[in-house]
PDB file of N, CA and C in Angstrom:
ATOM      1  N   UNK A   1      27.651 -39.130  35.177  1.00  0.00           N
ATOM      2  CA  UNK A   1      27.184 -37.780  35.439  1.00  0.00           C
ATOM      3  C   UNK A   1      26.208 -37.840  36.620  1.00  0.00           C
ATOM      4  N   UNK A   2      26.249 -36.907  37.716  1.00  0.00           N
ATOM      5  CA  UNK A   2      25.512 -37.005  38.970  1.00  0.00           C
ATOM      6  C   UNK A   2      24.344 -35.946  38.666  1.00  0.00           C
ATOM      7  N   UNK A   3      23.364 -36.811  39.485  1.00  0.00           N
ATOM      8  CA  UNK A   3      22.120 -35.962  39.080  1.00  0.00           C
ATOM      9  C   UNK A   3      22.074 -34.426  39.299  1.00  0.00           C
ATOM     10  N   UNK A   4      22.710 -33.722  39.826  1.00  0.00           N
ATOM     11  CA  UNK A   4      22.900 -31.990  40.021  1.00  0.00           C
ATOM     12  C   UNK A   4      23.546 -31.700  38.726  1.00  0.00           C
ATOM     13  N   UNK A   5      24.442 -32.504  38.175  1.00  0.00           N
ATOM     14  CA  UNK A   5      25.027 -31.998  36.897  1.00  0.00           C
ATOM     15  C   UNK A   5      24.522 -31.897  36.009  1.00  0.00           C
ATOM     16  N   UNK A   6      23.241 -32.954  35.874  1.00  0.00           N
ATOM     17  CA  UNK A   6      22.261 -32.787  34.756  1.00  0.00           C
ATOM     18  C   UNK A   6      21.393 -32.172  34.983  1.00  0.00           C
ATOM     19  N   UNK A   7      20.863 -32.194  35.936  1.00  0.00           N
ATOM     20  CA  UNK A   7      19.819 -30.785  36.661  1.00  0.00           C
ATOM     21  C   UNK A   7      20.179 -29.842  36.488  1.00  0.00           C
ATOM     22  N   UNK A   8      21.614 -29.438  36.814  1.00  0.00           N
ATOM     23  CA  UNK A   8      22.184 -27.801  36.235  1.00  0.00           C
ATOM     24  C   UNK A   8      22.434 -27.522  34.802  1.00  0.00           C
ATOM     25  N   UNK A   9      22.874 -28.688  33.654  1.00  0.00           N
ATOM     26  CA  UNK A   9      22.534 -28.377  32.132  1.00  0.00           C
ATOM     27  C   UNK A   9      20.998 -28.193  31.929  1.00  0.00           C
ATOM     28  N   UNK A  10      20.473 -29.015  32.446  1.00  0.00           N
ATOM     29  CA  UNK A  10      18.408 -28.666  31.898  1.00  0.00           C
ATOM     30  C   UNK A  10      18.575 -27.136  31.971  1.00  0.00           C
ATOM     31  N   UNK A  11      19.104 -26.587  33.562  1.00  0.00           N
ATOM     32  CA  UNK A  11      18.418 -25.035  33.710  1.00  0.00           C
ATOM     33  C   UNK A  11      19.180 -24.618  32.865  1.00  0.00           C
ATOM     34  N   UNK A  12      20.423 -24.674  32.676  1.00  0.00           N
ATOM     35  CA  UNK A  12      21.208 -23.675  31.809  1.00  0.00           C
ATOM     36  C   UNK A  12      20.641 -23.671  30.187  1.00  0.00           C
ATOM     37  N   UNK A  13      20.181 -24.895  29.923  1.00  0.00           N
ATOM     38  CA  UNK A  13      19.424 -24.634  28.402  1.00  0.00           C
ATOM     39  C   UNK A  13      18.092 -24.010  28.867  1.00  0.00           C
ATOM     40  N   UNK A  14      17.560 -24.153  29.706  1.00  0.00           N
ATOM     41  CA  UNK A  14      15.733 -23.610  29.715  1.00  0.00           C
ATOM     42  C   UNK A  14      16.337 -22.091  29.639  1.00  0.00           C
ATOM     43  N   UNK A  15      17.192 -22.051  30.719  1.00  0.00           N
ATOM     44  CA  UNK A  15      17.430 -20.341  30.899  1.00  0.00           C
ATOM     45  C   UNK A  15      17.681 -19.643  29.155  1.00  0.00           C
ATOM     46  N   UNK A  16      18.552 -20.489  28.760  1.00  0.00           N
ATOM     47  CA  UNK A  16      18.719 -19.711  27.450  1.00  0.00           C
ATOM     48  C   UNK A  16      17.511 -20.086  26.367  1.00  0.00           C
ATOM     49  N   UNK A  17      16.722 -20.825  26.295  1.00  0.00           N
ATOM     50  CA  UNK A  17      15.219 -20.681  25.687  1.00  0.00           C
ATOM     51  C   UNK A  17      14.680 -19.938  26.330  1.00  0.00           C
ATOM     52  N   UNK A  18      14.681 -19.344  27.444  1.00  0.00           N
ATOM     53  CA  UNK A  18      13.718 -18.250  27.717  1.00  0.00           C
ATOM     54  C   UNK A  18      14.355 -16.977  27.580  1.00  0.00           C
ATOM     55  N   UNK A  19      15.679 -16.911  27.312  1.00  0.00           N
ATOM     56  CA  UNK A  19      16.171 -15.545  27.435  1.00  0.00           C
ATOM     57  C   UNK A  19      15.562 -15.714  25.410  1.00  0.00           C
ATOM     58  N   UNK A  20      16.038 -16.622  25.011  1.00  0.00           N
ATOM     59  CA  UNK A  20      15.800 -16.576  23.341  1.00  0.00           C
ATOM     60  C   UNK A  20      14.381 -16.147  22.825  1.00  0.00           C
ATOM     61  N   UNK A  21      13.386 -16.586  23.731  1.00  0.00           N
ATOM     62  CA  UNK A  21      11.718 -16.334  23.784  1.00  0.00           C
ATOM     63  C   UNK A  21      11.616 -14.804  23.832  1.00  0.00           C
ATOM     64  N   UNK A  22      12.337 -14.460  25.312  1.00  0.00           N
ATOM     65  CA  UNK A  22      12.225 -12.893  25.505  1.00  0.00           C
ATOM     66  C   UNK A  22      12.331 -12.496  24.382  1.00  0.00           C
ATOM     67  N   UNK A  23      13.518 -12.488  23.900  1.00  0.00           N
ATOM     68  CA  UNK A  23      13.610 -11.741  23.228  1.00  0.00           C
ATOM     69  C   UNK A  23      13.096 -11.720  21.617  1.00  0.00           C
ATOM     70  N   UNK A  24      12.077 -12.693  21.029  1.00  0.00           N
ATOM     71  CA  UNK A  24      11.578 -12.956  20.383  1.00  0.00           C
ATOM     72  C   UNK A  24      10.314 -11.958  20.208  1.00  0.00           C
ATOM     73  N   UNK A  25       9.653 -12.098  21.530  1.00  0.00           N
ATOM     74  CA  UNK A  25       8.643 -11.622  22.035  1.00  0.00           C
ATOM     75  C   UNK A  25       8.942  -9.684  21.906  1.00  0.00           C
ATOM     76  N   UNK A  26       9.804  -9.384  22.678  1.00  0.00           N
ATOM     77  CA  UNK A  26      10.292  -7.843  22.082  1.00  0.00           C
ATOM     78  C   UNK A  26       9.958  -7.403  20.900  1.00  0.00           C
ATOM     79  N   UNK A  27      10.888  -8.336  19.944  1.00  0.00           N
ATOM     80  CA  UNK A  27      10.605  -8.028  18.614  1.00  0.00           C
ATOM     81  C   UNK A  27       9.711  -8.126  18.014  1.00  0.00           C
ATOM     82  N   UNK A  28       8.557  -9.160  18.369  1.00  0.00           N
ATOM     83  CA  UNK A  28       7.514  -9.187  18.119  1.00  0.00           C
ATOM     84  C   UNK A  28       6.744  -7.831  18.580  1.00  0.00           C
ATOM     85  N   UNK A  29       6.666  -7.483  19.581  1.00  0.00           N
ATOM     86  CA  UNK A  29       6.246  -6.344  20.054  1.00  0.00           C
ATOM     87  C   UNK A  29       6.155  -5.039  19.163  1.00  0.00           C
ATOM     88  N   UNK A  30       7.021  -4.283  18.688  1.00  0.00           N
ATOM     89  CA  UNK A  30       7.906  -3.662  18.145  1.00  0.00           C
ATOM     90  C   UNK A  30       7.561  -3.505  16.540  1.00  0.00           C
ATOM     91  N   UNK A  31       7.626  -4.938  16.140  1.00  0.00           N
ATOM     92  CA  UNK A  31       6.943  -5.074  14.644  1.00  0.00           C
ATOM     93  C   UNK A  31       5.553  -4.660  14.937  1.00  0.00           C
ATOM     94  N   UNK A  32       4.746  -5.675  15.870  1.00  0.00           N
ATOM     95  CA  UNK A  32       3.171  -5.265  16.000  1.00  0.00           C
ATOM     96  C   UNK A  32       2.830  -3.354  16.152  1.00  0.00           C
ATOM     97  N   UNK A  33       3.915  -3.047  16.868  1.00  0.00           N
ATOM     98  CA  UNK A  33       3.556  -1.566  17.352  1.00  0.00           C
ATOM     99  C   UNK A  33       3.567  -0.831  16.261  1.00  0.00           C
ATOM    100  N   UNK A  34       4.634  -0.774  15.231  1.00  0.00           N
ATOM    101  CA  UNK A  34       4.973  -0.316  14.009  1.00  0.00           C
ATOM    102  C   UNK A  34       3.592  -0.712  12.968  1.00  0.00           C
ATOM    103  N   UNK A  35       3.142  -2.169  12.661  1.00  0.00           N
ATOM    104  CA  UNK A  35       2.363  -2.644  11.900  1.00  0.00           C
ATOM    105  C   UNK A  35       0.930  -1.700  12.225  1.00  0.00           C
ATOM    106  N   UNK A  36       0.787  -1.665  13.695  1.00  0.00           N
ATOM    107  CA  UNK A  36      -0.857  -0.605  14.131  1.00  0.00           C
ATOM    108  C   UNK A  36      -0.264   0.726  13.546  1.00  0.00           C
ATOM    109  N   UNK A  37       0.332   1.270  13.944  1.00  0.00           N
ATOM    110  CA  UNK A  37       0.799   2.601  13.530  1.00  0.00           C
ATOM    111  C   UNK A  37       0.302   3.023  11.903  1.00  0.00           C
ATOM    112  N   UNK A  38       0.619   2.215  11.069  1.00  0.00           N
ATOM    113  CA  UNK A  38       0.787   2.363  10.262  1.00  0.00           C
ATOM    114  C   UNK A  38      -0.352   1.743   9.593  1.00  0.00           C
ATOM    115  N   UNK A  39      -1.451   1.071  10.221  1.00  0.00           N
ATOM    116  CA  UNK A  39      -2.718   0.875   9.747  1.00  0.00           C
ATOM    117  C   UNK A  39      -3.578   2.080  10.051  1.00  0.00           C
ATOM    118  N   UNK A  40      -3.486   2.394  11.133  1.00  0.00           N
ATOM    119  CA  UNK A  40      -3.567   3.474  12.092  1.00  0.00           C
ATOM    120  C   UNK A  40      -4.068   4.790  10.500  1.00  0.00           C
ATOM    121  N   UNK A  41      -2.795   5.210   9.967  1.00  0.00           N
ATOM    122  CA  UNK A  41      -2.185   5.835   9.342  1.00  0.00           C
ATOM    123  C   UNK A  41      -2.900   5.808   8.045  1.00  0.00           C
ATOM    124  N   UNK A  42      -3.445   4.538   7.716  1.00  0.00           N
ATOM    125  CA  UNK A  42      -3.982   4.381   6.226  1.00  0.00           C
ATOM    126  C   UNK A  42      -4.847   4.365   6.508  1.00  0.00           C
ATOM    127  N   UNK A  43      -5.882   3.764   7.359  1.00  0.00           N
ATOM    128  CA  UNK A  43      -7.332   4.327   7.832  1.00  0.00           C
ATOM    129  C   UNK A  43      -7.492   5.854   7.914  1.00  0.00           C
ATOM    130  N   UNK A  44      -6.739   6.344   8.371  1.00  0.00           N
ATOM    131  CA  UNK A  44      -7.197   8.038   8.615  1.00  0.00           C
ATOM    132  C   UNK A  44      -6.780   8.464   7.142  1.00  0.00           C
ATOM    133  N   UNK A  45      -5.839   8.048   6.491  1.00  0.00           N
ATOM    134  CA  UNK A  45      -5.811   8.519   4.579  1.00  0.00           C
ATOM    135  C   UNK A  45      -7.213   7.975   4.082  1.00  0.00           C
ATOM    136  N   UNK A  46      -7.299   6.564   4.585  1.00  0.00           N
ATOM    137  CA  UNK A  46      -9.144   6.501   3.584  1.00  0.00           C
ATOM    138  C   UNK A  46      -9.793   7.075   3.733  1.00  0.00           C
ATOM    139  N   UNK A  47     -10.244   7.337   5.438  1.00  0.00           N
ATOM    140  CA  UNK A  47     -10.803   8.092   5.787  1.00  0.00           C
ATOM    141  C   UNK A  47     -10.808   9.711   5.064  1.00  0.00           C
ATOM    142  N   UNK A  48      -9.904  10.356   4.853  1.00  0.00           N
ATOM    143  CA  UNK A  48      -9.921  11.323   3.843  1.00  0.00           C
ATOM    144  C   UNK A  48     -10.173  11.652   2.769  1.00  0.00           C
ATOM    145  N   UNK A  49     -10.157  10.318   1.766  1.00  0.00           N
ATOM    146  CA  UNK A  49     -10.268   9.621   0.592  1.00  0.00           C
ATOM    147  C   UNK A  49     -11.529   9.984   0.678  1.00  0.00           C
ATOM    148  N   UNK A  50     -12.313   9.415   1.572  1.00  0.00           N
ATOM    149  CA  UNK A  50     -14.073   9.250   1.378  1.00  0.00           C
ATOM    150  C   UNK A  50     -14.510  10.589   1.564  1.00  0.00           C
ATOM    151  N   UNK A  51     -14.504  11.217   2.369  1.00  0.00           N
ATOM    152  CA  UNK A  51     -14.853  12.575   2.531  1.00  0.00           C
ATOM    153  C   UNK A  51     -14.410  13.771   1.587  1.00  0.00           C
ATOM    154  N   UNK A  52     -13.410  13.248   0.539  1.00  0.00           N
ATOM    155  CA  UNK A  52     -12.749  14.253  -0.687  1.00  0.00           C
ATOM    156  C   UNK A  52     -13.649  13.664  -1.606  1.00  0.00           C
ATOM    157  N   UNK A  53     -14.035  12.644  -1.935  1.00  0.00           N
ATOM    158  CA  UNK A  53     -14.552  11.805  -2.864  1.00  0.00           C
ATOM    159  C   UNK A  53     -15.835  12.550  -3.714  1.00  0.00           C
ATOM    160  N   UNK A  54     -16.871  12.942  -2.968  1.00  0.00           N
ATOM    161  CA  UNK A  54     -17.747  14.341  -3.054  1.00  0.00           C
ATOM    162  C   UNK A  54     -18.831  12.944  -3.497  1.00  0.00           C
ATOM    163  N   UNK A  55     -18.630  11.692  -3.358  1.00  0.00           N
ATOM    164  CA  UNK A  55     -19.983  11.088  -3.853  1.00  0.00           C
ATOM    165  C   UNK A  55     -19.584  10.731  -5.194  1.00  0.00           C
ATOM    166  N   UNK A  56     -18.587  10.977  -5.770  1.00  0.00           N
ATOM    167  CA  UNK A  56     -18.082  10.300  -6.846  1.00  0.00           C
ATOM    168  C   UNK A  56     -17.547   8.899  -7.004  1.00  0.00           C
ATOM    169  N   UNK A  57     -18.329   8.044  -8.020  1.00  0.00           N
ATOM    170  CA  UNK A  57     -17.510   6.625  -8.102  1.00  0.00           C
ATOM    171  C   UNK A  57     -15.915   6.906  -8.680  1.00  0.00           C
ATOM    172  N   UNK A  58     -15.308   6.142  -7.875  1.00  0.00           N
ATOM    173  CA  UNK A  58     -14.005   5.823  -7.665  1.00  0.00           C
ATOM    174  C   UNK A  58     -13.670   5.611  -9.193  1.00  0.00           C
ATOM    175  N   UNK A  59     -12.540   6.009 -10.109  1.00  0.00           N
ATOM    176  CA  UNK A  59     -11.974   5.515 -11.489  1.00  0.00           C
ATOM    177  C   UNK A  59     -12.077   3.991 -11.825  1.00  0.00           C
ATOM    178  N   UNK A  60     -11.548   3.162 -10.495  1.00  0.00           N
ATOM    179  CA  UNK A  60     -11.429   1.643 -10.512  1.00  0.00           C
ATOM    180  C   UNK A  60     -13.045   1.117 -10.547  1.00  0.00           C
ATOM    181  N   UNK A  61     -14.125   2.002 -10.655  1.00  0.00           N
ATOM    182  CA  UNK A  61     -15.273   0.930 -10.257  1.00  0.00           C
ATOM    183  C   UNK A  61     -16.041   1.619 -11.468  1.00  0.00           C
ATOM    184  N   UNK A  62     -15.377   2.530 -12.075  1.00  0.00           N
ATOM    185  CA  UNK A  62     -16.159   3.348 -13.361  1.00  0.00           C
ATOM    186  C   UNK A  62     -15.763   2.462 -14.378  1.00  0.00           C
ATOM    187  N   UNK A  63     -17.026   2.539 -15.440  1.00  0.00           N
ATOM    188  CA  UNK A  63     -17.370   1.886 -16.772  1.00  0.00           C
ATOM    189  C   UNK A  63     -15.938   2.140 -17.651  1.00  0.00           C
ATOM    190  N   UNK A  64     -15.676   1.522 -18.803  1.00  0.00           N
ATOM    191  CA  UNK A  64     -14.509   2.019 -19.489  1.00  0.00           C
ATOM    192  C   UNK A  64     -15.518   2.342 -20.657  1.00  0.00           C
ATOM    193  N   UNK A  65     -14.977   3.650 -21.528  1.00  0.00           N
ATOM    194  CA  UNK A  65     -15.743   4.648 -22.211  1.00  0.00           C
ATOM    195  C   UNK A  65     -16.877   3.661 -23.532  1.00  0.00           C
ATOM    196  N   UNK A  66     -15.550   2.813 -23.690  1.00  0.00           N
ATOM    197  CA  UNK A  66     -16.376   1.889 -25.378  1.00  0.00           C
ATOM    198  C   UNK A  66     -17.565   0.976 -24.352  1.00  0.00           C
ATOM    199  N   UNK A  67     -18.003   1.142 -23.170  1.00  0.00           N
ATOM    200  CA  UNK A  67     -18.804  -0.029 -22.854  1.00  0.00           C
ATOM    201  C   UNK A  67     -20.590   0.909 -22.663  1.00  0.00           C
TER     202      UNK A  67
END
């Protein structure tokens, strides 16, 4: 095998690890964008939570009646 022939398999695998990366990276993208969104989303519900709340302890942090 002459050295251009193996020089041209290296690029042809790097090329396709980087096309495989790209597109890793997309999807990564995509999930992350979705994942903020949607923290995004439950912060502004707590946020509501606290301000409906009126200063009342939460059920989960209240005494149970026999104690």
């Amino acid at each position: 095998m002459t050295d251009i022939t193996h020089l041209e398999e290296q690029i042809a695998h790097l090329s396709r690890t980087v096309e495989d990366l790209s597109d890793i990276v997309a999807r990564q993208e995509t999930e992350l964008s979705l994942a903020s969104r949607r923290i995004a989303v439950l912060m502004e519900r707590e946020a509501g939570r606290d301000l409906d709340g009126g200063g009342t302890v939460p059920l989960s942090d209240q005494r149970p009646p026999h104690w």
